[in-house]
Protein backbone atom coordinates (compact mmCIF):
# COMPACT_ATOMS: atom_id res chain seq x y z
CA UNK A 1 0.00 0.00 0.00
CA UNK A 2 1.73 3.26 -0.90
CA UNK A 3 1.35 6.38 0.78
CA UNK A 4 -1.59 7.97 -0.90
CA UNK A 5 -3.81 4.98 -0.33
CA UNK A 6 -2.48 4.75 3.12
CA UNK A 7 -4.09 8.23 3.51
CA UNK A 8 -7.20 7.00 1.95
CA UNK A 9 -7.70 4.52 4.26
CA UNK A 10 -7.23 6.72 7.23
CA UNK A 11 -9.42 9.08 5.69
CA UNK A 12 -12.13 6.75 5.58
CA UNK A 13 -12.30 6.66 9.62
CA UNK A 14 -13.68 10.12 9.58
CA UNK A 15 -12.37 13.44 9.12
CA UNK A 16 -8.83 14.01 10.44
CA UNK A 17 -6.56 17.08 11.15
CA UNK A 18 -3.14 17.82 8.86
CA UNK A 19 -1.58 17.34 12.33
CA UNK A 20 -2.74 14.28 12.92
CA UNK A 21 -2.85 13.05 9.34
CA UNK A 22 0.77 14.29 9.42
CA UNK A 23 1.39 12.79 12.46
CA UNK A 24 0.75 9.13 11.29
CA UNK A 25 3.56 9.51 9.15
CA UNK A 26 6.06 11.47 11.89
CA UNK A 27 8.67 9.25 11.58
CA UNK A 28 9.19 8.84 7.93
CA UNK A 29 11.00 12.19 7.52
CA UNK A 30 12.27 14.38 8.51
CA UNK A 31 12.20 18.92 8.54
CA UNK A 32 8.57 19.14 8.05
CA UNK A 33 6.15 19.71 11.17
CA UNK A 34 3.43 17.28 11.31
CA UNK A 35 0.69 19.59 10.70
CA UNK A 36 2.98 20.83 7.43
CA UNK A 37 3.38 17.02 6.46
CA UNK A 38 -0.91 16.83 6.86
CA UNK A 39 -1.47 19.43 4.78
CA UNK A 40 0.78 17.77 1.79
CA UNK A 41 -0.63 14.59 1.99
CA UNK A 42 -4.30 15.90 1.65
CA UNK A 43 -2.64 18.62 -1.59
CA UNK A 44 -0.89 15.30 -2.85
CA UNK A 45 -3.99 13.62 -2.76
CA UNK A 46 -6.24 16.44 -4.49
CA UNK A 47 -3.65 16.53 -7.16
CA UNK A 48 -3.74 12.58 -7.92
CA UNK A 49 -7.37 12.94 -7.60
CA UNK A 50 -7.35 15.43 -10.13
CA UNK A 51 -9.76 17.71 -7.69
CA UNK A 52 -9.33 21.51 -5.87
CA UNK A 53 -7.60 21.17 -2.39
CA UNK A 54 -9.87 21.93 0.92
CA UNK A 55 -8.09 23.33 4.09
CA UNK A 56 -9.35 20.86 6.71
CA UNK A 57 -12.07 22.79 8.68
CA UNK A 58 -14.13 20.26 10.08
CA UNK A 59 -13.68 18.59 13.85
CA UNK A 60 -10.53 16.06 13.90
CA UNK A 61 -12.23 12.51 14.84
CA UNK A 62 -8.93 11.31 16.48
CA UNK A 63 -7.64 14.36 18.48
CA UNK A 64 -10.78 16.68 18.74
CA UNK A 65 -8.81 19.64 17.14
CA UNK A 66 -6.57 20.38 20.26
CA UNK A 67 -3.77 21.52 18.22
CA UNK A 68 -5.85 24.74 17.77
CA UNK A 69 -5.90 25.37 21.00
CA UNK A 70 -1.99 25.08 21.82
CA UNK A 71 -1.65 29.18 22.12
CA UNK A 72 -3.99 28.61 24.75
CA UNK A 73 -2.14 25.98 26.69
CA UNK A 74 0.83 28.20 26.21
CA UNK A 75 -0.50 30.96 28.61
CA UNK A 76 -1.72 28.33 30.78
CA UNK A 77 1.52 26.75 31.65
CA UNK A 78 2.93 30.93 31.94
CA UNK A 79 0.55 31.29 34.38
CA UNK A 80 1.25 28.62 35.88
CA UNK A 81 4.44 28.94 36.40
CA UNK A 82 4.30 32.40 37.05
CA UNK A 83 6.30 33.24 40.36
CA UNK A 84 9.21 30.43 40.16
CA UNK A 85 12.34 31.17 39.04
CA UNK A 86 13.67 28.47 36.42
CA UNK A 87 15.66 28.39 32.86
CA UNK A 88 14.91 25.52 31.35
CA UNK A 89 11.18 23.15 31.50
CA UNK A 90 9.89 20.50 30.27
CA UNK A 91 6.02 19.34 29.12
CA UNK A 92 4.62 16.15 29.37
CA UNK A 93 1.09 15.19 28.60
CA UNK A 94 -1.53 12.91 30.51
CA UNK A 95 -3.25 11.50 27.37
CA UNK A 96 -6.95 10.97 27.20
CA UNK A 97 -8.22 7.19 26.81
CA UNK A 98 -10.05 7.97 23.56
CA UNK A 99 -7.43 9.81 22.13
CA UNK A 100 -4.74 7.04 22.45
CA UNK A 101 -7.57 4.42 21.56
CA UNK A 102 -7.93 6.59 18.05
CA UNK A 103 -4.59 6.92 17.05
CA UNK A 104 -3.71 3.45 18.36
CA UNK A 105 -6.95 1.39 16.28
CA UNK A 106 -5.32 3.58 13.16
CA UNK A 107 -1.62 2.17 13.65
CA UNK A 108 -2.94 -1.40 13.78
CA UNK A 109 -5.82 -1.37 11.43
CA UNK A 110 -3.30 -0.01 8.73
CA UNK A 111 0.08 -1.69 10.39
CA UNK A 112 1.48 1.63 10.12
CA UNK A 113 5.48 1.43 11.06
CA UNK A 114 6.03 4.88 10.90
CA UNK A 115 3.74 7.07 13.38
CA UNK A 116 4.65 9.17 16.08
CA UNK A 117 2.25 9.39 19.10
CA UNK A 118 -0.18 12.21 19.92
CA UNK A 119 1.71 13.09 23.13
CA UNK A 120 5.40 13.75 21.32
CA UNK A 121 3.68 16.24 19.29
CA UNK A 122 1.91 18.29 22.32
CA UNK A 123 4.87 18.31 24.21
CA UNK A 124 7.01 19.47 21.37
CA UNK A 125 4.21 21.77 20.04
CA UNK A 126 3.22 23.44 23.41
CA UNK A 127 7.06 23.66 24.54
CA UNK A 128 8.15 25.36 21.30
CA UNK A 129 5.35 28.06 22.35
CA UNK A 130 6.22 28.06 26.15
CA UNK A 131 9.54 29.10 25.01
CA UNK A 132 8.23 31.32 22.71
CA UNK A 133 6.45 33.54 25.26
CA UNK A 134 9.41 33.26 27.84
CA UNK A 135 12.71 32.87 26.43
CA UNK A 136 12.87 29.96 28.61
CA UNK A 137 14.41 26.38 26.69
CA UNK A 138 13.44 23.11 27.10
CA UNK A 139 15.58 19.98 28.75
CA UNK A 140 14.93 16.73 28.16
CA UNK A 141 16.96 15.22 30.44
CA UNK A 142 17.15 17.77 33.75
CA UNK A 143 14.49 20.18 33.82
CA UNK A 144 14.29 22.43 36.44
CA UNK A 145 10.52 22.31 36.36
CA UNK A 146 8.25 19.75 34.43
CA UNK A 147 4.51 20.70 33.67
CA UNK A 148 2.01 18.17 32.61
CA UNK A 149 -0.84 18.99 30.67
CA UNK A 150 -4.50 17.58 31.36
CA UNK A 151 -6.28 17.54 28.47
CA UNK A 152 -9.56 15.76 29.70
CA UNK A 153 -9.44 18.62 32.68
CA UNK A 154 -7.79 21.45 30.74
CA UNK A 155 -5.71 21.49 33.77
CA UNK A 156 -1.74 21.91 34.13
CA UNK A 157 0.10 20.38 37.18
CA UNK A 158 3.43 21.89 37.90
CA UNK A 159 6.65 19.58 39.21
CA UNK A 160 9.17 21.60 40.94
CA UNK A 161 12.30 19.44 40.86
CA UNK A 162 15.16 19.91 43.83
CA UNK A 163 18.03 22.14 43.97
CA UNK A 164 21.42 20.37 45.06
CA UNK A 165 24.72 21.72 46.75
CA UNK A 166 27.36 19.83 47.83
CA UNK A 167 29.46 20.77 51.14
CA UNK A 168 31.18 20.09 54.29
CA UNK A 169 29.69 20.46 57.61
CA UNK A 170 31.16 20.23 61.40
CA UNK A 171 29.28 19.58 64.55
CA UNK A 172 30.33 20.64 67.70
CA UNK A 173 27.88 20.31 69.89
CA UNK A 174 26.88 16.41 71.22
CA UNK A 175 23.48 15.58 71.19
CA UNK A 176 22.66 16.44 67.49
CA UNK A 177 21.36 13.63 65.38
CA UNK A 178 22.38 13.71 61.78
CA UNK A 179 18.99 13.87 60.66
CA UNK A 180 15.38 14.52 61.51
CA UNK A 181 13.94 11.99 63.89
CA UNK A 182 10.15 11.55 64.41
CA UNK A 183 9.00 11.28 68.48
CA UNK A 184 9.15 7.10 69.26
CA UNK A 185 6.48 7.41 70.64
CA UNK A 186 3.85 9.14 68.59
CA UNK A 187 5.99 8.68 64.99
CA UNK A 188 6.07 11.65 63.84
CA UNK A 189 2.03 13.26 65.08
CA UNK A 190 2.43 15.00 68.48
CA UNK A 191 2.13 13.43 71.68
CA UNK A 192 3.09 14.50 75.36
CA UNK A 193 6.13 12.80 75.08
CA UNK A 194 7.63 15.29 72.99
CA UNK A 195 5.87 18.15 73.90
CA UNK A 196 3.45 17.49 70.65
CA UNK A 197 6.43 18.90 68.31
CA UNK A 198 6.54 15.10 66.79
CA UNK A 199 10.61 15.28 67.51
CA UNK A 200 12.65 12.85 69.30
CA UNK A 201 14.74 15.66 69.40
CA UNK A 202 14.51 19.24 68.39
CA UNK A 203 17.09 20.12 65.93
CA UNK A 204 19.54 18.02 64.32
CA UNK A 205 22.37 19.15 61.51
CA UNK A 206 19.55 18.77 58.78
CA UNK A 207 17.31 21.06 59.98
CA UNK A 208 20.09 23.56 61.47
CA UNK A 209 22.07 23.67 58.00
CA UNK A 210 17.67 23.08 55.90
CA UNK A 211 16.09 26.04 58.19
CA UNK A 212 17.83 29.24 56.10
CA UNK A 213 17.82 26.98 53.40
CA UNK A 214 14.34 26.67 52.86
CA UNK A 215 13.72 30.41 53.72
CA UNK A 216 16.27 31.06 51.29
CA UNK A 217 15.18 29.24 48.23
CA UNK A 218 11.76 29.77 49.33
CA UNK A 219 11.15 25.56 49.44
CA UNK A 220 9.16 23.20 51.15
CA UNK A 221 11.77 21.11 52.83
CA UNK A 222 15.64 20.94 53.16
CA UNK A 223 17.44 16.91 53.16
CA UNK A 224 20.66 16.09 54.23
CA UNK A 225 22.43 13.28 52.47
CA UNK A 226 25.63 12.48 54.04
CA UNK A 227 28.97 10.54 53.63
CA UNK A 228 28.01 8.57 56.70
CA UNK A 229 26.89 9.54 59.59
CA UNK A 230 28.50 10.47 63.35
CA UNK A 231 27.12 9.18 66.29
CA UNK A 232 24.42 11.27 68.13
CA UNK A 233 26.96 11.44 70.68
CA UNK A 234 30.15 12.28 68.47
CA UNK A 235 31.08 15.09 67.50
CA UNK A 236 31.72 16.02 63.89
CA UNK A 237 35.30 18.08 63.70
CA UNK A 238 38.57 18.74 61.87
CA UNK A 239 37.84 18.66 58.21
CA UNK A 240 33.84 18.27 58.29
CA UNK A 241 31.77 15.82 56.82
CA UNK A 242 31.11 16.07 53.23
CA UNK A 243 27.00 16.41 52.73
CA UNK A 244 24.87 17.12 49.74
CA UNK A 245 21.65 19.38 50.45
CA UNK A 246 18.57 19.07 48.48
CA UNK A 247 15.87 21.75 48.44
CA UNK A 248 12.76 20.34 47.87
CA UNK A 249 10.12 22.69 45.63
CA UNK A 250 12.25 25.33 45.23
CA UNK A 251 10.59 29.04 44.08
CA UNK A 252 14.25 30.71 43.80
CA UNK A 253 16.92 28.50 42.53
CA UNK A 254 20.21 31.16 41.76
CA UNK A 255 21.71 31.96 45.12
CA UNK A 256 24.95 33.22 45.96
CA UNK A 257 26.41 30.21 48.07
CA UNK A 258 28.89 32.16 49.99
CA UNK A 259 25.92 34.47 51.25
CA UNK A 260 23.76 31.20 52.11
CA UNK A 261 26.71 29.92 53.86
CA UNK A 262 27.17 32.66 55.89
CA UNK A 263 23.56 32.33 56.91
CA UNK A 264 23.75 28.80 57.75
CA UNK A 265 26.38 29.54 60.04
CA UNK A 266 24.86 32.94 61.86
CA UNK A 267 21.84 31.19 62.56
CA UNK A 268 23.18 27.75 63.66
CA UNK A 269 24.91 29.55 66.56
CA UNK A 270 27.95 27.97 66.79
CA UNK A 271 26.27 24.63 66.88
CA UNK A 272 26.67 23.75 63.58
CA UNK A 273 28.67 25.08 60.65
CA UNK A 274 29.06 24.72 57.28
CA UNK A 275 31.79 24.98 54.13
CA UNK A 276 29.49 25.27 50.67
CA UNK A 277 31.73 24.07 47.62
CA UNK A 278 29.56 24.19 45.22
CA UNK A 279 25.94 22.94 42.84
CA UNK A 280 25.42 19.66 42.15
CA UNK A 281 22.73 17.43 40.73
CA UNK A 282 20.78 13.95 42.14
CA UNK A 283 23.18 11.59 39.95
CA UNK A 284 25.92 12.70 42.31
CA UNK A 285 23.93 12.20 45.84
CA UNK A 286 24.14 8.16 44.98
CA UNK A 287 27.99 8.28 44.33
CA UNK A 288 28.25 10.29 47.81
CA UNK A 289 26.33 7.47 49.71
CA UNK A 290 27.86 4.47 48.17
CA UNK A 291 31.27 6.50 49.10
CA UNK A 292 33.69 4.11 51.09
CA UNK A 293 35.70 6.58 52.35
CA UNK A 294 38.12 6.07 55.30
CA UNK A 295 37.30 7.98 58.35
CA UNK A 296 39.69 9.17 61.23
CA UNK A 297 38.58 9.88 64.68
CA UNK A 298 40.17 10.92 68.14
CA UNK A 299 38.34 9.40 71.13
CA UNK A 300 38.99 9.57 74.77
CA UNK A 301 39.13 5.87 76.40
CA UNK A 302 38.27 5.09 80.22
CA UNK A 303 39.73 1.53 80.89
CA UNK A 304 39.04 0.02 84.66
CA UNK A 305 41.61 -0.69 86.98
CA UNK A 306 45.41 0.70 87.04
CA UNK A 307 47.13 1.06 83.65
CA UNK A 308 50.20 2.99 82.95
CA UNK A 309 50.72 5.36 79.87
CA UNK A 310 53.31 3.09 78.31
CA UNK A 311 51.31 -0.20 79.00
CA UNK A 312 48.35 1.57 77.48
CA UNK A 313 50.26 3.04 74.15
CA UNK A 314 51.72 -1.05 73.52
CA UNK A 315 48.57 -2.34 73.82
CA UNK A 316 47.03 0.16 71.21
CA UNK A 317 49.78 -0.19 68.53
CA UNK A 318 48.99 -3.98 68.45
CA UNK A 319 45.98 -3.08 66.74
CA UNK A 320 47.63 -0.87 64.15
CA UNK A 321 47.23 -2.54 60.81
CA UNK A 322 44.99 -5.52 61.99
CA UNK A 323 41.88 -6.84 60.34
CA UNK A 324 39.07 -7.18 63.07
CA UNK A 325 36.07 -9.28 62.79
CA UNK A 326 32.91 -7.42 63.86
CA UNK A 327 29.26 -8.93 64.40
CA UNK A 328 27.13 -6.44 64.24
CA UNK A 329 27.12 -4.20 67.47
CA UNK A 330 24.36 -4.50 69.60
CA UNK A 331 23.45 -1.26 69.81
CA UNK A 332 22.58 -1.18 66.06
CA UNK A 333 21.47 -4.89 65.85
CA UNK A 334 17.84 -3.48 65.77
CA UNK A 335 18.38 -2.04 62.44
CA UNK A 336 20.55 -4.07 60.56
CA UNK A 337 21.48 -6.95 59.69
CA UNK A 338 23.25 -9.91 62.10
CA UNK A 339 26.34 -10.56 60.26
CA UNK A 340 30.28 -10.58 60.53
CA UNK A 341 32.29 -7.52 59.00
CA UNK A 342 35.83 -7.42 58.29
CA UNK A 343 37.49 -3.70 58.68
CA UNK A 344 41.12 -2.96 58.76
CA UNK A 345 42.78 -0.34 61.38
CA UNK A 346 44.75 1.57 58.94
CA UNK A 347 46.57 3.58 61.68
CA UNK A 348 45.72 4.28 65.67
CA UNK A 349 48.13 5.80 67.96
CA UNK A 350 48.07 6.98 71.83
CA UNK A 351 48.70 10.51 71.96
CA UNK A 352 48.21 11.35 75.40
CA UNK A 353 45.94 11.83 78.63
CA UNK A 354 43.07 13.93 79.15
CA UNK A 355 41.16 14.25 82.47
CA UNK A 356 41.98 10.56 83.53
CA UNK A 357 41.69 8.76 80.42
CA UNK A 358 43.67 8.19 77.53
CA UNK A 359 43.49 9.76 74.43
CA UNK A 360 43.56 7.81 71.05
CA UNK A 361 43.54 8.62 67.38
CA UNK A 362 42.31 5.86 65.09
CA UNK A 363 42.33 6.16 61.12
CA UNK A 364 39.68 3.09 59.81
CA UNK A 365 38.43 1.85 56.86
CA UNK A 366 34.82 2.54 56.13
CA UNK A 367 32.45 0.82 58.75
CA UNK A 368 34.93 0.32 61.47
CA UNK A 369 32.97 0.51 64.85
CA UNK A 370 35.16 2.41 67.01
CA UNK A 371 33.02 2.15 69.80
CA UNK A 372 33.05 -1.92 69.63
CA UNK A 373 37.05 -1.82 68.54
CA UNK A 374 37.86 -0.89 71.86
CA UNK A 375 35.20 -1.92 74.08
CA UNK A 376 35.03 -5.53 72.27
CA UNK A 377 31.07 -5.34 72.71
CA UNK A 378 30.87 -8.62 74.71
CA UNK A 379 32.82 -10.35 72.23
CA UNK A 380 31.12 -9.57 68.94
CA UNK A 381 34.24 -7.45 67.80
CA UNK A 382 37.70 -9.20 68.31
CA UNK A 383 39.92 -8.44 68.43
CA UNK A 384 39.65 -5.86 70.93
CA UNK A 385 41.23 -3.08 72.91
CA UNK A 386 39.53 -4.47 76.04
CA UNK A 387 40.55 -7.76 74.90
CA UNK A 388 44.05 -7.27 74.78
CA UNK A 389 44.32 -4.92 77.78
CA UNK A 390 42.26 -7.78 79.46
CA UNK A 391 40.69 -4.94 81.44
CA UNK A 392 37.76 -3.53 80.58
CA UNK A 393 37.24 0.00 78.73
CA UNK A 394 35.31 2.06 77.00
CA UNK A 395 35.06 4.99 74.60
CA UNK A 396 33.53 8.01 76.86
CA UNK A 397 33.94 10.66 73.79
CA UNK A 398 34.35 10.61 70.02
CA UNK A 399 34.79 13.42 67.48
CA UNK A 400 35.09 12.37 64.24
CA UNK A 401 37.87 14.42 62.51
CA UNK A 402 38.71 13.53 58.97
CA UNK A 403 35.84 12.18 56.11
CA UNK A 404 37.41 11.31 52.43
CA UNK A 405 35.43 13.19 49.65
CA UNK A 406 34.42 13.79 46.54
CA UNK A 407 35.91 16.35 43.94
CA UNK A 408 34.81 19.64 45.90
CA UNK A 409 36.08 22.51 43.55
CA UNK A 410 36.87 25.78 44.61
């Protein structure tokens, strides 16, 4: 069947549109629009026919003439995204059942090899004249903002996607989760417990670092994603922590980050502080997590009993270099799973006293339990401090001082 009886036979459904006439051919070539490609099929077809050409100015039976009405669904999507800052969009299109039934019984009917759906076109068609009214361009593979058009509605839903910036940040104060955690008691709703604020605790380095964030941006939420994660106990010093922070639904997305970061750090009082590097996208928030990046720490160590300096520092550079075998501690057992680690003590060294106890700097490989390394954690990590010592002790404070990180930039 060549092409001219091809558009006979789709003809014969009922009266069709040059863009969707066109459009059943989309893929055969190539610098024509599809409602251009229509309109020379139907003059193509007068000519062989040997009768005057008719403009098409009857109702399309497969798309209901909603290409006429793309200036319209322009200004929607401007209004709709009047108010957020963005350069670059995407449309997509939430296609009605009858519409994709049409064009679908067509392709079949006629085994047609060469269509391109109803949906490419509007988002093509209604980008071009988005970008036409705001200078704005469209991304197909990160859009700052993606707007879906309801045609069964006449409705446009707007999708704000996240802002990302990677940095460092340091903790000083003990007591700080990492994150956000919901009261234990009430999940997350507001109970007695925790005053009805739904917090197990009421600020953490997420919301400390998120809080100017969001004001900033002019969001809906701030997330931390770390490179690890300190003890709520430990503090975080030295070089900082490398972190990515995403703003969720973000209205303004071109900040200066030296001015943010000097906001981050007036407002978290001294509690928190931050180093901003520079933007980033989602791809790189997975490389940051699956990270394995050695971490160095300097703890304080209680051990019972009498112990001299010298004793101490000979029983601590027997672990240097050692492979340990660690069941998961117990005080983590709740959330993951039972099983034996191996993690290597790259370096640890006794570098002096402090209020009674010893003071010990450990570099480990990624996962080392530092707590458990010297404690021995009633035998599920050996071999141990305690175990060697044959006394036993116990870390009584940790800072974590060194993180490995990604490429950071200026």
């Amino acid at each position: 069947m060549d092409v001219n009886e091809q558009v006979d036979k789709i003809l014969e459904y009922g009266d069709c549109c040059d863009h969707c006439l066109g459009r059943f051919f989309g893929k055969r070539s190539h610098g024509l629009s599809n409602d251009e490609r229509g309109r020379s099929l139907r003059i193509a077809k007068a000519i062989v026919a040997n009768v005057p050409y008719k403009k098409f100015k009857a109702t399309c039976w497969v798309c209901g003439n909603f290409f006429d009405d793309v200036p319209v669904w322009a200004d929607r999507v401007v209004a709709a995204t009047t108010g957020l800052e963005f350069e670059n969009f995407l449309i997509g299109c939430r296609v009605p059942p009858l519409i994709a039934e049409n064009e679908e019984m067509v392709w079949s009917d006629l085994s047609l090899s060469e269509p391109e759906p109803f949906k490419s076109e509007v988002n093509r068609e209604v980008g071009k004249a988005v970008s036409a009214r705001t200078g704005k361009i469209v991304d197909f593979k990160n859009p700052q903002i993606v707007i879906i058009l309801d045609p069964s509605s006449g409705n446009t839903e707007v999708t704000i996607n996240s802002v990302f910036f990677y940095g460092r940040y340091q903790k000083f104060e003990r007591g700080i989760p990492q994150t956000h955690w919901d009261c234990r008691e009430c999940r997350g709703k507001g109970c007695e417990k925790c005053n009805f604020t739904g917090a197990q605790y009421l600020d953490s380095v997420e919301e400390l670092i998120g809080r100017p964030v969001i004001v900033a941006f002019d969001g809906t939420n701030a997330v931390l994603h770390g490179a690890g994660r300190e003890d709520i106990d430990a503090r975080m010093v030295g070089t900082g922590r490398p972190f990515i922070l995403e703003v969720v639904e973000p209205k303004r997305r071109t900040l200066d980050l030296k001015e943010l970061e000097a906001e981050i750090n007036r407002t978290a009082d001294g509690r928190v502080s931050v180093e901003l590097k520079r933007w980033t996208d989602r791809a790189e928030v997975e490389t940051l997590k699956s990270n394995k990046a050695h971490k160095k720490y300097r703890i304080l160590v209680e051990v019972d009993g009498t112990l001299s300096a010298d004793e101490f520092a000979i029983a601590v550079k027997t672990l240097d270099g050692v492979t340990i075998q660690q069941r998961t501690p117990e005080r983590v057992a709740h959330r993951r799973a039972d099983k034996i680690r191996e993690r290597k003590v790259l370096a640890i060294e006794h570098v002096g006293e402090q209020d009674g106890k010893f003071v010990v700097e450990v570099l480990g490989e990624a996962g080392l339990y530092i707590k458990e390394l010297v404690s021995g954690d009633s035998g599920r990590t050996r071999p141990s401090l305690a175990e060697i010592l044959k006394k036993p002790a116990r870390v009584t404070s940790l800072d974590v001082t060194q993180v490995e990180g990604m490429k950071e930039g200026d």
